[in-house]
PDB file of N, CA and C in Angstrom:
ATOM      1  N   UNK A   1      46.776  -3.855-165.401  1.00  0.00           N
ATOM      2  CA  UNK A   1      47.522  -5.062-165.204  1.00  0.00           C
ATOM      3  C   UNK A   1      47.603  -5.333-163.707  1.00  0.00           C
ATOM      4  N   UNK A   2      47.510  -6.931-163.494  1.00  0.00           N
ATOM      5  CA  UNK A   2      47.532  -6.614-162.126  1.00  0.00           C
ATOM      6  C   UNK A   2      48.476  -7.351-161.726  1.00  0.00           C
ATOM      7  N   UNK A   3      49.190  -6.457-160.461  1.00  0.00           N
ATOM      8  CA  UNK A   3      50.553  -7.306-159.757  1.00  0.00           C
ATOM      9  C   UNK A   3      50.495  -8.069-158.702  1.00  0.00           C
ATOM     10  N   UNK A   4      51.220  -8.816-158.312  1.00  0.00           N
ATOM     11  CA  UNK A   4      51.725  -9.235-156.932  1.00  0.00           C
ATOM     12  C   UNK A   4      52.684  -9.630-156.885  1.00  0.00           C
ATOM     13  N   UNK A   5      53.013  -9.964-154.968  1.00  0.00           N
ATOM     14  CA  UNK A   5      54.443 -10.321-154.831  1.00  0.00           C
ATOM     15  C   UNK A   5      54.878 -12.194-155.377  1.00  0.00           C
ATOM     16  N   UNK A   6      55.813 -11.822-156.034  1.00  0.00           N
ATOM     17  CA  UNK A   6      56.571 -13.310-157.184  1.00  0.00           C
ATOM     18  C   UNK A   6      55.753 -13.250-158.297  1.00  0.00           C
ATOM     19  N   UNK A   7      55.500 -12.147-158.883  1.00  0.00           N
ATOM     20  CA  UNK A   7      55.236 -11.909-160.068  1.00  0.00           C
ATOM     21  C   UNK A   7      56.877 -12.537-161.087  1.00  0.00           C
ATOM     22  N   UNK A   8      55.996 -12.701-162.274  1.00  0.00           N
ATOM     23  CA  UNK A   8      57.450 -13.143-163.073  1.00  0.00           C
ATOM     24  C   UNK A   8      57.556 -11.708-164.268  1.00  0.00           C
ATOM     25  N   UNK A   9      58.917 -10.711-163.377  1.00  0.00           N
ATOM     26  CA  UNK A   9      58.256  -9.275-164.314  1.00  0.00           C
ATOM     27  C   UNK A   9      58.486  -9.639-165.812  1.00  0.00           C
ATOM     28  N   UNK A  10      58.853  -9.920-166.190  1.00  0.00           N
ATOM     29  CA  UNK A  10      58.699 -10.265-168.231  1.00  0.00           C
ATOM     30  C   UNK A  10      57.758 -10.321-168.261  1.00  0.00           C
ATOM     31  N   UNK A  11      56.632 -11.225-167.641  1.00  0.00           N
ATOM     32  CA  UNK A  11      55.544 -11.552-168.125  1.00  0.00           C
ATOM     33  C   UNK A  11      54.810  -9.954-167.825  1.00  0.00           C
ATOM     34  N   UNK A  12      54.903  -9.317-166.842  1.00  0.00           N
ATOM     35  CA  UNK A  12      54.159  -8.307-166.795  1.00  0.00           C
ATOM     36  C   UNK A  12      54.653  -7.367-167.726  1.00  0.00           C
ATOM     37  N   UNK A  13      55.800  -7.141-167.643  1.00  0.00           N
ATOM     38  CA  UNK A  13      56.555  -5.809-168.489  1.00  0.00           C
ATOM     39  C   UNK A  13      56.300  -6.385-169.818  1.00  0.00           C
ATOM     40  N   UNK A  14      56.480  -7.486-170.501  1.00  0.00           N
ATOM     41  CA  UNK A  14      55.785  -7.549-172.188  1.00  0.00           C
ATOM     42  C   UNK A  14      54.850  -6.960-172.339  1.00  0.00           C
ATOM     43  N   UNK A  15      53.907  -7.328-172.140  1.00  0.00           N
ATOM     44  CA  UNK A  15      52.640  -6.920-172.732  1.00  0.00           C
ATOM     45  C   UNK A  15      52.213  -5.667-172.430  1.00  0.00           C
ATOM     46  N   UNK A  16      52.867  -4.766-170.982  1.00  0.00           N
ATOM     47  CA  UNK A  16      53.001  -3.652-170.463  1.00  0.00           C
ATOM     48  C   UNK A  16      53.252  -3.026-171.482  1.00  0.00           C
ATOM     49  N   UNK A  17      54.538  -3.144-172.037  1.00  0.00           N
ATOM     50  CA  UNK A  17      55.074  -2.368-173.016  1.00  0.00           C
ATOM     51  C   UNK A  17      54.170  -2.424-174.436  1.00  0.00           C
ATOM     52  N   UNK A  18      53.884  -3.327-174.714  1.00  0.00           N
ATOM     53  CA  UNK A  18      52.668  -3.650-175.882  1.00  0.00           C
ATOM     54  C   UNK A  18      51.319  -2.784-175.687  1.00  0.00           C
ATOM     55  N   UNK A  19      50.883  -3.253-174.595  1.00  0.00           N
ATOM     56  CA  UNK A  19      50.029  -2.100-174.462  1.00  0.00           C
ATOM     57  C   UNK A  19      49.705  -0.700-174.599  1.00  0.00           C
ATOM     58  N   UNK A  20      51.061  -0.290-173.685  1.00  0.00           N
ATOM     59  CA  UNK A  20      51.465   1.037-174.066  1.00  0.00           C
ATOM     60  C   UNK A  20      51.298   1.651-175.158  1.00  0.00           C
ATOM     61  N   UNK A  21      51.881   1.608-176.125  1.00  0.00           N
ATOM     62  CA  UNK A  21      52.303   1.890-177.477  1.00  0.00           C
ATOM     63  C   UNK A  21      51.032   1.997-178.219  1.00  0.00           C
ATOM     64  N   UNK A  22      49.648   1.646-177.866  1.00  0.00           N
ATOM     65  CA  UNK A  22      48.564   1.481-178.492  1.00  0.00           C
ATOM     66  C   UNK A  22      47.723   3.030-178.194  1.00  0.00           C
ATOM     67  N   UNK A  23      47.172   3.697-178.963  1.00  0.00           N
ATOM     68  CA  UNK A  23      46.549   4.583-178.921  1.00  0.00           C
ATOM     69  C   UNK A  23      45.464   4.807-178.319  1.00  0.00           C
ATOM     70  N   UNK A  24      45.360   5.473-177.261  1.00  0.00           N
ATOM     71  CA  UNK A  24      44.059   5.766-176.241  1.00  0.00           C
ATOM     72  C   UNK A  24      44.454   4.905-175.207  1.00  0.00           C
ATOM     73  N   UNK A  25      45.352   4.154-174.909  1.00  0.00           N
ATOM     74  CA  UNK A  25      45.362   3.132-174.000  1.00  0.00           C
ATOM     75  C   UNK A  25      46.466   3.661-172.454  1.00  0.00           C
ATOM     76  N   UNK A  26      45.838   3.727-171.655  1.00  0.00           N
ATOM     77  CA  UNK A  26      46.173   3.690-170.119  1.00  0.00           C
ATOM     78  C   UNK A  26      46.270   2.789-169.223  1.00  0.00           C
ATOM     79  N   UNK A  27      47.240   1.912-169.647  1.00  0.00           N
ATOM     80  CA  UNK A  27      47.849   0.727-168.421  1.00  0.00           C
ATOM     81  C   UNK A  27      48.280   1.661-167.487  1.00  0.00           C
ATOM     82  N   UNK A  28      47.174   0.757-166.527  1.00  0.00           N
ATOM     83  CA  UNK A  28      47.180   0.749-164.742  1.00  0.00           C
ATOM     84  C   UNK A  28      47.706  -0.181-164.295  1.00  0.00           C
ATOM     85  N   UNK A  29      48.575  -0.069-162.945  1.00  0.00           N
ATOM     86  CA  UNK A  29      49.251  -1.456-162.037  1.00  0.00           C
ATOM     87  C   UNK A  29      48.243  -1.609-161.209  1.00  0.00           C
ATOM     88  N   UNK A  30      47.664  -2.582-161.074  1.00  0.00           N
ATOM     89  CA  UNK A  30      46.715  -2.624-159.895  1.00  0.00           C
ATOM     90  C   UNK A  30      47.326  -3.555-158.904  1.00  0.00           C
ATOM     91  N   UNK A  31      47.032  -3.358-157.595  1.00  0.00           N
ATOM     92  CA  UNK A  31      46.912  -4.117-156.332  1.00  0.00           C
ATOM     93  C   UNK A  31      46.594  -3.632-155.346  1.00  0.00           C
ATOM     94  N   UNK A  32      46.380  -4.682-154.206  1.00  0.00           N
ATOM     95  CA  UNK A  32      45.701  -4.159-152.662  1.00  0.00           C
ATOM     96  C   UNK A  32      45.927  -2.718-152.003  1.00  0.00           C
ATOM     97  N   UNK A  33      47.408  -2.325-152.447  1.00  0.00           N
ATOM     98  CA  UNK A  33      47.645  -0.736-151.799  1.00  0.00           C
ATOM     99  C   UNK A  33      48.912  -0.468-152.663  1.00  0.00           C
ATOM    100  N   UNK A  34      49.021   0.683-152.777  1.00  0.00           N
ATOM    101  CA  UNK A  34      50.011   1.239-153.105  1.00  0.00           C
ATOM    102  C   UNK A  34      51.971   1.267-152.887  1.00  0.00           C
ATOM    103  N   UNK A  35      52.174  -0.205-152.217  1.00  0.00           N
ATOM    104  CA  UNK A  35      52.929  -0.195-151.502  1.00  0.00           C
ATOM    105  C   UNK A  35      54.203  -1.214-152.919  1.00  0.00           C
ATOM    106  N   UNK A  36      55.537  -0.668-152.986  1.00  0.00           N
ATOM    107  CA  UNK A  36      56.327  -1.727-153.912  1.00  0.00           C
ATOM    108  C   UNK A  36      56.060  -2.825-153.775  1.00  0.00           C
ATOM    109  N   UNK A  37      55.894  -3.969-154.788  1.00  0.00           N
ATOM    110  CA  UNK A  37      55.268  -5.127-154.991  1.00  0.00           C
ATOM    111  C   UNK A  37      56.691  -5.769-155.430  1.00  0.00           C
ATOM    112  N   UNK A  38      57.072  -6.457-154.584  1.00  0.00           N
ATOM    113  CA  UNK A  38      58.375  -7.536-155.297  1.00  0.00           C
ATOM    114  C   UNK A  38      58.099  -8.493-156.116  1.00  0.00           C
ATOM    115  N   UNK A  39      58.753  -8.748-157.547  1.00  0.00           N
ATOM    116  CA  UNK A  39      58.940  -9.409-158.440  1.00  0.00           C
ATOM    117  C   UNK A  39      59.329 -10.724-157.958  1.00  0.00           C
ATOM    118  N   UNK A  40      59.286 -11.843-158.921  1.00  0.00           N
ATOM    119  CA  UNK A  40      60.263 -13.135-158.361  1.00  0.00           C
ATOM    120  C   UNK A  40      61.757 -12.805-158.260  1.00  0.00           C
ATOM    121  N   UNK A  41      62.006 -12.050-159.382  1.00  0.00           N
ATOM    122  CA  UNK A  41      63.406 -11.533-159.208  1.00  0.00           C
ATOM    123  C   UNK A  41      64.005 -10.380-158.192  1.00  0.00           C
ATOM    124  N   UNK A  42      62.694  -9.789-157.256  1.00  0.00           N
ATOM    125  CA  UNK A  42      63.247  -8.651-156.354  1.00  0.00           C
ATOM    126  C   UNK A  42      63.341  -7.408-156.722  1.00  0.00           C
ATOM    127  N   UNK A  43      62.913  -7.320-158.165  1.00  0.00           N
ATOM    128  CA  UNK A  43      62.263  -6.022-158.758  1.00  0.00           C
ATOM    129  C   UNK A  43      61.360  -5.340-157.902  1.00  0.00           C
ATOM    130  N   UNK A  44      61.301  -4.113-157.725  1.00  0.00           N
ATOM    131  CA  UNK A  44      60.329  -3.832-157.275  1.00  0.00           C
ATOM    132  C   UNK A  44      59.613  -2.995-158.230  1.00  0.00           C
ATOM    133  N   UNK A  45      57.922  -3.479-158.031  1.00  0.00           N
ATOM    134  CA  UNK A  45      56.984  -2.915-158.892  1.00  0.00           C
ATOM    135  C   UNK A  45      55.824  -1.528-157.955  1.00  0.00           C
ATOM    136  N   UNK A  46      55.817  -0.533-158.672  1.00  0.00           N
ATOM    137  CA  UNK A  46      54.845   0.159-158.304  1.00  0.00           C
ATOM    138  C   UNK A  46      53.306   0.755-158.648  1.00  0.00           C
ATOM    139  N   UNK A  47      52.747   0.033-157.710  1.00  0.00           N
ATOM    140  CA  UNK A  47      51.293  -0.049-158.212  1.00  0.00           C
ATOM    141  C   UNK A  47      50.686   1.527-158.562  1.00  0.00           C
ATOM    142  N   UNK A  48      49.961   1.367-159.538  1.00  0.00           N
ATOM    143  CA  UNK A  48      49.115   2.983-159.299  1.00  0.00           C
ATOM    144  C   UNK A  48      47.760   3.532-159.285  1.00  0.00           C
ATOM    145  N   UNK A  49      46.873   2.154-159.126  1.00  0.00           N
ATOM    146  CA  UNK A  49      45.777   1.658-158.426  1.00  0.00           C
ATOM    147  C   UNK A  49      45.548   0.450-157.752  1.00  0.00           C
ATOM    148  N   UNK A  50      44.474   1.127-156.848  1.00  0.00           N
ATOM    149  CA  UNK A  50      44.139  -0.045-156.277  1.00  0.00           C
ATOM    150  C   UNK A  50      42.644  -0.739-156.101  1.00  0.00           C
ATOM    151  N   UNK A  51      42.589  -1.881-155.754  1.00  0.00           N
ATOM    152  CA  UNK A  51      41.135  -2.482-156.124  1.00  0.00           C
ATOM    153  C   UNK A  51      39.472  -2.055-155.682  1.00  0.00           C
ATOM    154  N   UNK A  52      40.619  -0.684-154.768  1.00  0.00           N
ATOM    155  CA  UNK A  52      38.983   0.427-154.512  1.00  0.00           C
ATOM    156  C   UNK A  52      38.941   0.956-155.420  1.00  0.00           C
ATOM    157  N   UNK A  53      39.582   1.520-156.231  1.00  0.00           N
ATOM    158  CA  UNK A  53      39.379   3.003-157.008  1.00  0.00           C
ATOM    159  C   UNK A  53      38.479   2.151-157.757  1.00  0.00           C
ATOM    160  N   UNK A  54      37.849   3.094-158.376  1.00  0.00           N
ATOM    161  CA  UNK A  54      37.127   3.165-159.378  1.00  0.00           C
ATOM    162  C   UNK A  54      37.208   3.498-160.784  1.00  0.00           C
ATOM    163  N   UNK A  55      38.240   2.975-161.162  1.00  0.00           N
ATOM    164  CA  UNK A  55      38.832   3.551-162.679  1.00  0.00           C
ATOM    165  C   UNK A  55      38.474   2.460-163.764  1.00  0.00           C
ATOM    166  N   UNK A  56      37.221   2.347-164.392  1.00  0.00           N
ATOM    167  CA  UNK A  56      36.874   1.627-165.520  1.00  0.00           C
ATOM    168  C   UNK A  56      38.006   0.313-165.781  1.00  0.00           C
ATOM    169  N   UNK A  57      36.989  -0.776-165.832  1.00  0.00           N
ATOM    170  CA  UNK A  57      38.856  -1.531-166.810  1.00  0.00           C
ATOM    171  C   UNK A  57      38.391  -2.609-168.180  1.00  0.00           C
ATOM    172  N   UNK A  58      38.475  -2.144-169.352  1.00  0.00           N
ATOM    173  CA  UNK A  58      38.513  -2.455-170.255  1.00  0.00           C
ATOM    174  C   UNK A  58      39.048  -4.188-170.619  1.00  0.00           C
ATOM    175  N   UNK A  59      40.204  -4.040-170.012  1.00  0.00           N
ATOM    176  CA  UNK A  59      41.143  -5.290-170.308  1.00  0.00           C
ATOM    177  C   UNK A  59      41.952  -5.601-168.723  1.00  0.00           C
ATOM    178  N   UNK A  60      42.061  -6.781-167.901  1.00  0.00           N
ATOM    179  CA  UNK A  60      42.365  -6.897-167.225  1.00  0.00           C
ATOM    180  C   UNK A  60      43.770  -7.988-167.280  1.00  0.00           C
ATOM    181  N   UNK A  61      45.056  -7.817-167.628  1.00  0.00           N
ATOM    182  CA  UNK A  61      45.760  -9.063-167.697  1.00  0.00           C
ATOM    183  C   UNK A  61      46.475  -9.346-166.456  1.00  0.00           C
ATOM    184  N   UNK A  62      46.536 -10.416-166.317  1.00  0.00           N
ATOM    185  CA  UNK A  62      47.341 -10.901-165.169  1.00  0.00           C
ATOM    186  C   UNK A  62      48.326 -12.185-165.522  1.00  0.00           C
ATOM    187  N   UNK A  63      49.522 -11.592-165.333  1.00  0.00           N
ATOM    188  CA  UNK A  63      50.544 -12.030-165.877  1.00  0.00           C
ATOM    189  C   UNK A  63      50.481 -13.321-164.940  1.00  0.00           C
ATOM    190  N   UNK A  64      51.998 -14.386-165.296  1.00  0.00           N
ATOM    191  CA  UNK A  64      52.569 -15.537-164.445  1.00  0.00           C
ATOM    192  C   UNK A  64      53.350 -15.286-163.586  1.00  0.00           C
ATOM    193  N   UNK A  65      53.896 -16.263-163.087  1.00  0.00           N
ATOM    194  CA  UNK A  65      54.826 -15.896-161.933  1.00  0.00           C
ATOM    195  C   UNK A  65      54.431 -17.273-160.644  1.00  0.00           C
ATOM    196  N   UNK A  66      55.514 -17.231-159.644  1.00  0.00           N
ATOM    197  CA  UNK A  66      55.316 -18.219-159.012  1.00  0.00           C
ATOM    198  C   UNK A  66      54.300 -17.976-157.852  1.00  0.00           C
ATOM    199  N   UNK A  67      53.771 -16.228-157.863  1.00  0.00           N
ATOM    200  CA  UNK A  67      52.954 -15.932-156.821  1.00  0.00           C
ATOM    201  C   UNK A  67      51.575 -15.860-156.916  1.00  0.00           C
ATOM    202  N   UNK A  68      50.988 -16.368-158.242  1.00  0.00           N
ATOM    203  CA  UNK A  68      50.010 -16.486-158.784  1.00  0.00           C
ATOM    204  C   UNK A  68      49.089 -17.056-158.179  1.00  0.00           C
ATOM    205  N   UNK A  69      49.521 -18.207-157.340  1.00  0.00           N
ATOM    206  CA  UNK A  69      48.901 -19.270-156.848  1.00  0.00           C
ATOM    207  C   UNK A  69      48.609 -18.433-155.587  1.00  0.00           C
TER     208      UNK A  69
END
């Protein structure tokens, strides 16, 4: 899944959690570095890749939010 700052976290944390729950499945946070990613709400999110690694990606979602743009 991938984050950034003014992410709208519902939109990320739904389907996060959906994902989860699915068998064989390893949701990754992705972004530029490893550094807390603020939510629109000031959540802070922590990434646990980033767009070097090299970790296969099956499904890529990218949630809404006002930082999208």
């Amino acid at each position: 899944m991938l984050v950034y700052p003014g992410i709208t976290q519902l939109d990320m944390t739904g389907p996060q959690e959906v994902f989860s729950k699915a068998r064989g499945v390893n949701v990754q946070l992705y972004w530029k570095d490893l550094d807390p990613v603020a939510s629109a709400s000031g959540l802070q999110l922590i990434p646990n890749c980033t767009f070097e690694d090299e970790t296969p990606i099956d499904l890529l979602c990218i949630p809404g939010g006002p930082g999208q743009v």
